[in-house]
PDB file of N, CA and C in Angstrom:
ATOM      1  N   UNK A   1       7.763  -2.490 -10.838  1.00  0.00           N
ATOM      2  CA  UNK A   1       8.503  -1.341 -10.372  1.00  0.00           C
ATOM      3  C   UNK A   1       7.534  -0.338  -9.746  1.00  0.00           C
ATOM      4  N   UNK A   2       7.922   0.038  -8.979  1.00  0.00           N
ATOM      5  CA  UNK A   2       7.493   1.741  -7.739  1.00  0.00           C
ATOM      6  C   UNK A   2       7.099   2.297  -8.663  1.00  0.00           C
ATOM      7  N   UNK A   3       6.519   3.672  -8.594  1.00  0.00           N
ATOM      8  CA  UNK A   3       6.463   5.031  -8.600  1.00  0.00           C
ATOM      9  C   UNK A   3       5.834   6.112  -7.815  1.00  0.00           C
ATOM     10  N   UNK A   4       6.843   6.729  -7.798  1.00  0.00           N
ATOM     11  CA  UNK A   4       7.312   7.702  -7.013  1.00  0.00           C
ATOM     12  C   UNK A   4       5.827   8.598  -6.662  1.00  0.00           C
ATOM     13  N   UNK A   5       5.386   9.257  -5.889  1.00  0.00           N
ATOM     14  CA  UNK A   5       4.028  10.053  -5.811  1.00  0.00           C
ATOM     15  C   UNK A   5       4.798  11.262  -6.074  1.00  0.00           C
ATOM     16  N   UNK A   6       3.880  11.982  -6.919  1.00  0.00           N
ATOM     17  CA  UNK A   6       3.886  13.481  -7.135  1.00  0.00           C
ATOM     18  C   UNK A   6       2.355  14.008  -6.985  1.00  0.00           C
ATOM     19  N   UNK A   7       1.488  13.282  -6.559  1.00  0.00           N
ATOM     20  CA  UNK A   7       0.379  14.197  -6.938  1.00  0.00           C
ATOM     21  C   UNK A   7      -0.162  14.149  -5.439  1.00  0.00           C
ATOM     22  N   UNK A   8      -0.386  15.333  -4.790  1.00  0.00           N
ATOM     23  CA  UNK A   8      -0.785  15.344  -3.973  1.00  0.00           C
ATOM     24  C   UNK A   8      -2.179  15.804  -3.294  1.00  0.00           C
ATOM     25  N   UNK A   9      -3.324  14.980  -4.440  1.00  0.00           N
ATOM     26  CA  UNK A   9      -4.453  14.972  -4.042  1.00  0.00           C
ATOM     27  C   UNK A   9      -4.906  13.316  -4.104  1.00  0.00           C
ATOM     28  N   UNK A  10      -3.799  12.912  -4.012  1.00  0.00           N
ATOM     29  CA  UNK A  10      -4.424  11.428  -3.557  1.00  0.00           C
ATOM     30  C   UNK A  10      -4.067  11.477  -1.983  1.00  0.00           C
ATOM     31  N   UNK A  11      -5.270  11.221  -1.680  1.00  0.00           N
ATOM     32  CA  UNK A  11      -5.501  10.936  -0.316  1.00  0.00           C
ATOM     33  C   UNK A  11      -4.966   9.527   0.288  1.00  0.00           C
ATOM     34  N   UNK A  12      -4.437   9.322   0.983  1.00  0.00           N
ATOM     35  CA  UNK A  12      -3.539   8.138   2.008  1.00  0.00           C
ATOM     36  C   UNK A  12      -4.051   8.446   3.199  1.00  0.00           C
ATOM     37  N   UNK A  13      -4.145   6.981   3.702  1.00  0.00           N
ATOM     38  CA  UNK A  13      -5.134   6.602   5.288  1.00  0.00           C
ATOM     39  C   UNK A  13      -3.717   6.149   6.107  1.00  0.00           C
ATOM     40  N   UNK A  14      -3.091   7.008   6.877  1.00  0.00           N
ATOM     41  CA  UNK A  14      -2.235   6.382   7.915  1.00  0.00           C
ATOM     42  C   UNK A  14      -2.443   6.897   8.998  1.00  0.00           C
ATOM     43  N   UNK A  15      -3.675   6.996   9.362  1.00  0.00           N
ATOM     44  CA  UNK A  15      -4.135   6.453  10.787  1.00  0.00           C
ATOM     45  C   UNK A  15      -4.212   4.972  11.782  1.00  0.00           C
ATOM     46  N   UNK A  16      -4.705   4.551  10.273  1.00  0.00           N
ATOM     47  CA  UNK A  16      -5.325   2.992  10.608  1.00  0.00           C
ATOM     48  C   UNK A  16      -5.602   2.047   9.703  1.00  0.00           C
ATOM     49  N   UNK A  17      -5.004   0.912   9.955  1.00  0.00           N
ATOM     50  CA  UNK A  17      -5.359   0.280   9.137  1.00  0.00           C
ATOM     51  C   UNK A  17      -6.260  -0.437   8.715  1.00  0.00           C
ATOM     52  N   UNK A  18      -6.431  -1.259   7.584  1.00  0.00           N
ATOM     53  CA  UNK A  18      -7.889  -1.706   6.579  1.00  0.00           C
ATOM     54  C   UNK A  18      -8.361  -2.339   7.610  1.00  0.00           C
ATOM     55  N   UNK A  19      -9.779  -3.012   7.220  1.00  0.00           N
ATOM     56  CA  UNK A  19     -10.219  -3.875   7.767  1.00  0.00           C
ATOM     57  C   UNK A  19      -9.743  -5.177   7.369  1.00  0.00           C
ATOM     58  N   UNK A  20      -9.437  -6.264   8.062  1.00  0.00           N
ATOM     59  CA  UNK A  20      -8.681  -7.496   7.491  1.00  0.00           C
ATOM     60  C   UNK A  20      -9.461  -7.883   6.132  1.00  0.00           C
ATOM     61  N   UNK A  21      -8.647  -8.134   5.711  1.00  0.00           N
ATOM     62  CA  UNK A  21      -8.917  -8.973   4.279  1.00  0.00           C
ATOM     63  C   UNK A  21      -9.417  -8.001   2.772  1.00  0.00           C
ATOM     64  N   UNK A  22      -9.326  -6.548   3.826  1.00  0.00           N
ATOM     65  CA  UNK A  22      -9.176  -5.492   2.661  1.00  0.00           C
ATOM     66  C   UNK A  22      -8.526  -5.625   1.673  1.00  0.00           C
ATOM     67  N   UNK A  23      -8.459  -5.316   0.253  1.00  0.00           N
ATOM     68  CA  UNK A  23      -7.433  -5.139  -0.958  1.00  0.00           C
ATOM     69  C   UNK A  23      -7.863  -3.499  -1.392  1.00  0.00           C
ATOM     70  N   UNK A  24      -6.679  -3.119  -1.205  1.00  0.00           N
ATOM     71  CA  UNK A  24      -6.373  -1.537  -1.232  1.00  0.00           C
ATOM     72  C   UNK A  24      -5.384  -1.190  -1.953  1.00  0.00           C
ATOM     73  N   UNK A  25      -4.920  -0.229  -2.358  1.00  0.00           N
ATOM     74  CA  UNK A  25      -3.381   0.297  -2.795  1.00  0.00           C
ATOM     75  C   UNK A  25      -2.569   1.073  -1.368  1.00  0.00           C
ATOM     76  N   UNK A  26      -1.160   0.868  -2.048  1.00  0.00           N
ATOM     77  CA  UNK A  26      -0.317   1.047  -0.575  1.00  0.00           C
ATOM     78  C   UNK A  26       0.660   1.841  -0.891  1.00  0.00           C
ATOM     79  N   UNK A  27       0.847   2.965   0.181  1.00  0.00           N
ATOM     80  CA  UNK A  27       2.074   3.369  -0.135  1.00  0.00           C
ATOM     81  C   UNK A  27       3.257   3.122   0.715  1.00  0.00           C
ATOM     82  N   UNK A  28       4.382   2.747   0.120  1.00  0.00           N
ATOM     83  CA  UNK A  28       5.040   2.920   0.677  1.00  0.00           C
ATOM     84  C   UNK A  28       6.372   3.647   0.644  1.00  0.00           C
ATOM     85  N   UNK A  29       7.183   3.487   1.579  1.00  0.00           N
ATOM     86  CA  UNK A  29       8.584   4.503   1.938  1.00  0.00           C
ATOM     87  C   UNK A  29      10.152   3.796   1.905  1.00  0.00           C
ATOM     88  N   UNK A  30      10.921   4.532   1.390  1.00  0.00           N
ATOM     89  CA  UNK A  30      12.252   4.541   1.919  1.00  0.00           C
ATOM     90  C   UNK A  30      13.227   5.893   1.671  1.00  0.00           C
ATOM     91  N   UNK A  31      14.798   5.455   2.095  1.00  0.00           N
ATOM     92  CA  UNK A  31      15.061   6.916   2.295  1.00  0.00           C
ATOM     93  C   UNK A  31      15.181   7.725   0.864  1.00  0.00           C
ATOM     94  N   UNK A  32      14.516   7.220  -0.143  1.00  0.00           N
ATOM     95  CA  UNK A  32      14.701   7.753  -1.275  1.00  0.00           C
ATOM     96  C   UNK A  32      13.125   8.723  -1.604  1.00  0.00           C
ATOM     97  N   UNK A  33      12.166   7.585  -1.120  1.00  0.00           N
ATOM     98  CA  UNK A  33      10.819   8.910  -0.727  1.00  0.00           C
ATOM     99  C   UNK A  33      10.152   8.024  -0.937  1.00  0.00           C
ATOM    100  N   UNK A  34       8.408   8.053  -1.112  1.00  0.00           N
ATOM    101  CA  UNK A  34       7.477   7.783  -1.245  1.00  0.00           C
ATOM    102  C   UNK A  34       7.400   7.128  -2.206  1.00  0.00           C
ATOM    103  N   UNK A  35       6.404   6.005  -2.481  1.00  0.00           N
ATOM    104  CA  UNK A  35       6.293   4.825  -3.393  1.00  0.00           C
ATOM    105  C   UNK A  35       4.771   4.524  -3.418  1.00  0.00           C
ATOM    106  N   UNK A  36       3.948   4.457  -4.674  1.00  0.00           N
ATOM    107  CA  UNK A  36       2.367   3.965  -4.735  1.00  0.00           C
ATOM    108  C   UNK A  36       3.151   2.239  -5.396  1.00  0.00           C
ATOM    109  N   UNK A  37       2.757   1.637  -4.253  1.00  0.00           N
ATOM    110  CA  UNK A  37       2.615   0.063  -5.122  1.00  0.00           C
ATOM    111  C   UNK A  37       2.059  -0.530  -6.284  1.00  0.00           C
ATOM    112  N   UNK A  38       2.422  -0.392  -7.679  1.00  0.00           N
ATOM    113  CA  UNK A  38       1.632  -0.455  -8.547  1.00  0.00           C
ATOM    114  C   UNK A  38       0.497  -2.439  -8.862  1.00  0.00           C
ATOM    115  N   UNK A  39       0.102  -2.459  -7.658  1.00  0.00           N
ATOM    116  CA  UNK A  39      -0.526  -3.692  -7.928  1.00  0.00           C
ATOM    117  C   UNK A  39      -1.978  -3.424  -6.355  1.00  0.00           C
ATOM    118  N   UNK A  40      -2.765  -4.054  -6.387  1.00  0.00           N
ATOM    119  CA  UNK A  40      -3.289  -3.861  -5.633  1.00  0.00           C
ATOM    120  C   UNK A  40      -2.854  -5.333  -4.289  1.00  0.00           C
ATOM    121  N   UNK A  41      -3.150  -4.616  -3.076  1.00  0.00           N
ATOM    122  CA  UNK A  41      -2.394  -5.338  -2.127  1.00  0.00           C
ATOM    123  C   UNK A  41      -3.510  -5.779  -1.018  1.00  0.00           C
ATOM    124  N   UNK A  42      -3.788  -6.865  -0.318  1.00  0.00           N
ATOM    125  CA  UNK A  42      -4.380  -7.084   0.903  1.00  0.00           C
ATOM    126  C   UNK A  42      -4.179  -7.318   2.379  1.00  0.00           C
ATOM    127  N   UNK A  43      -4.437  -7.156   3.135  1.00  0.00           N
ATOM    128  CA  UNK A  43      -4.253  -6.828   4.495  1.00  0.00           C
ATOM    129  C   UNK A  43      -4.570  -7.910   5.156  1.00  0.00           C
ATOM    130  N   UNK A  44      -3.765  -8.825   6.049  1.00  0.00           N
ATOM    131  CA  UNK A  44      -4.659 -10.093   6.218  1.00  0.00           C
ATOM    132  C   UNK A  44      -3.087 -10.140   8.062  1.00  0.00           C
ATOM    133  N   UNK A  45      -3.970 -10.565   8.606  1.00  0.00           N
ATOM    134  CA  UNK A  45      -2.770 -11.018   9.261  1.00  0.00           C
ATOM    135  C   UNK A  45      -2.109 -10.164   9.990  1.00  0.00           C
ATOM    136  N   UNK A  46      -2.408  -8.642  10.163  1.00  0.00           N
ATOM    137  CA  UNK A  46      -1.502  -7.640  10.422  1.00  0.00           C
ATOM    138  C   UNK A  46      -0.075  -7.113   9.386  1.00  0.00           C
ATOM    139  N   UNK A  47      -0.189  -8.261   8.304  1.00  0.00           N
ATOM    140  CA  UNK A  47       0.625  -7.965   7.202  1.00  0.00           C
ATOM    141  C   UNK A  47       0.591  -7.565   5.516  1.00  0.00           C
ATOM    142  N   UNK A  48       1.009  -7.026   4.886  1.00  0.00           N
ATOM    143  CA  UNK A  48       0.701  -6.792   3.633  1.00  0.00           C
ATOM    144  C   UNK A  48       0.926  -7.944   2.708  1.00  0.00           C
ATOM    145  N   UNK A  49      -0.034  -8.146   1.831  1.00  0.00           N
ATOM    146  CA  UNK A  49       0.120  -9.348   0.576  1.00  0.00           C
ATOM    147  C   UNK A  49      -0.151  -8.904  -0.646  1.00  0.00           C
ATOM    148  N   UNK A  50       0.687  -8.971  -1.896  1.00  0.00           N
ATOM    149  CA  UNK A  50       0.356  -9.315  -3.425  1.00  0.00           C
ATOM    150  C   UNK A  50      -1.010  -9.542  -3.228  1.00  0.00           C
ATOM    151  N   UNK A  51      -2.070  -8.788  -3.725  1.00  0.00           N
ATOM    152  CA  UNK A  51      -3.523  -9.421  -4.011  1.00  0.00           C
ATOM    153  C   UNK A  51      -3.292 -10.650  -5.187  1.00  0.00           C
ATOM    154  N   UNK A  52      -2.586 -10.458  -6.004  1.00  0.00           N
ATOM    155  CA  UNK A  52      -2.538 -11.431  -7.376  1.00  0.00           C
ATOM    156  C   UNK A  52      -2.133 -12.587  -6.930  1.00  0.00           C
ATOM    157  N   UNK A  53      -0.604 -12.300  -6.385  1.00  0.00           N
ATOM    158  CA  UNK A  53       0.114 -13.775  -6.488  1.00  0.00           C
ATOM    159  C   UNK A  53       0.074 -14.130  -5.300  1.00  0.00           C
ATOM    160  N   UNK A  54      -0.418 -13.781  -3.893  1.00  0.00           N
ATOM    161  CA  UNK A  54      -0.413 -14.229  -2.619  1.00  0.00           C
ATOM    162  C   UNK A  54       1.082 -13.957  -1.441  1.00  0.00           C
ATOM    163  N   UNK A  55       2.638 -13.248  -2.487  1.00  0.00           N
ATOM    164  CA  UNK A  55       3.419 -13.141  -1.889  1.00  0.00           C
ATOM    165  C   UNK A  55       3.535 -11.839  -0.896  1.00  0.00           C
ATOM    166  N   UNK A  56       3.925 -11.882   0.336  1.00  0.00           N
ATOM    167  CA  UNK A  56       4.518 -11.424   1.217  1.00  0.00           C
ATOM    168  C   UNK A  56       4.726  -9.638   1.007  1.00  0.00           C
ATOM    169  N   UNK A  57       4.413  -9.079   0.941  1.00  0.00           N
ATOM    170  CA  UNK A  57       5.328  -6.934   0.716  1.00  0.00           C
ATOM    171  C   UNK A  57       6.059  -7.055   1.302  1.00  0.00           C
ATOM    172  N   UNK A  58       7.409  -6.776   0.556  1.00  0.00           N
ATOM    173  CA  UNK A  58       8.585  -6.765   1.785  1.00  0.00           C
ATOM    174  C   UNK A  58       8.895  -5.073   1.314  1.00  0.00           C
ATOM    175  N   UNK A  59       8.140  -4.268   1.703  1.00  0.00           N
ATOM    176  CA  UNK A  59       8.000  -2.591   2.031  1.00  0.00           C
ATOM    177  C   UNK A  59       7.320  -2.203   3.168  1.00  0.00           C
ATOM    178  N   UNK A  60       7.903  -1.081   3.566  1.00  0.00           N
ATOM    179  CA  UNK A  60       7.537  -0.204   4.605  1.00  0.00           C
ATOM    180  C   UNK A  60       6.681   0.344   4.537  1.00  0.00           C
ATOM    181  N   UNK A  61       5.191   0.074   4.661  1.00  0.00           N
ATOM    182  CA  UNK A  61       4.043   0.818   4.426  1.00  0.00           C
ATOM    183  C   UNK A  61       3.900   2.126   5.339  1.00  0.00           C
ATOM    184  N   UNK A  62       3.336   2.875   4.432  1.00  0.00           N
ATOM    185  CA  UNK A  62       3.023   4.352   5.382  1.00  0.00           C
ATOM    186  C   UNK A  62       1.525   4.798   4.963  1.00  0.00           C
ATOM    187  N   UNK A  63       0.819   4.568   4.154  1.00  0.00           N
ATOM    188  CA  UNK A  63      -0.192   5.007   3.704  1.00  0.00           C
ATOM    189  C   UNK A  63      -0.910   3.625   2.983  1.00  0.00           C
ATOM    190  N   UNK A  64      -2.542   3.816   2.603  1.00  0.00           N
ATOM    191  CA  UNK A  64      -3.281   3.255   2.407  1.00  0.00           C
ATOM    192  C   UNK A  64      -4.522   3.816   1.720  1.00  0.00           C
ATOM    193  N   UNK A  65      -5.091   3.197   0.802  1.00  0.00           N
ATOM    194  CA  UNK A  65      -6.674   4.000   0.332  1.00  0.00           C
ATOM    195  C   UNK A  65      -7.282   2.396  -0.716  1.00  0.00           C
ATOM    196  N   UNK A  66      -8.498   3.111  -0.797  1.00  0.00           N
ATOM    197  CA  UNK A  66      -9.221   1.823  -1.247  1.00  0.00           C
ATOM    198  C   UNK A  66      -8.783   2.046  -2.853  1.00  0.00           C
ATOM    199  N   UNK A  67      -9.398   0.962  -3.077  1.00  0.00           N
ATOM    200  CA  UNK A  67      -9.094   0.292  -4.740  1.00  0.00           C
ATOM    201  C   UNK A  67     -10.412   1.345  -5.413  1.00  0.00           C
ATOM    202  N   UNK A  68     -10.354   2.313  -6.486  1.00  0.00           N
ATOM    203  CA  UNK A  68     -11.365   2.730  -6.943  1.00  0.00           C
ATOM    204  C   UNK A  68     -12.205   2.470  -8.545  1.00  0.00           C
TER     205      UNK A  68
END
């Protein structure tokens, strides 16, 4: 499950995206609001992936930051 962002000193990169094969955390959107993906995710392809299990993000990414 989502959760929702409230804190707004986490910094999100939506300029640009990772470098391929990055694993980052992601945020994403719908019309209900903002979402931190609670798993870490990789960038491969021009598309988002499950770092764990290899499946597909089927979310609307808007933001991005590295794994810390």
């Amino acid at each position: 499950m989502c959760q929702q962002i409230m804190d707004a000193n986490n910094r999100w990169n939506s300029a640009e995206a990772p470098v391929e094969g990055a694993v980052v955390y992601v945020l994403a959107a719908d019309r209900k609001g903002r979402y931190e993906i609670p798993f870490p995710v990789r960038f491969e392809d021009e598309r988002w992936w499950n770092a764990g299990t290899g499946q597909e993000l089927d979310a609307f990414v808007v933001g991005w930051r590295p794994l810390e």
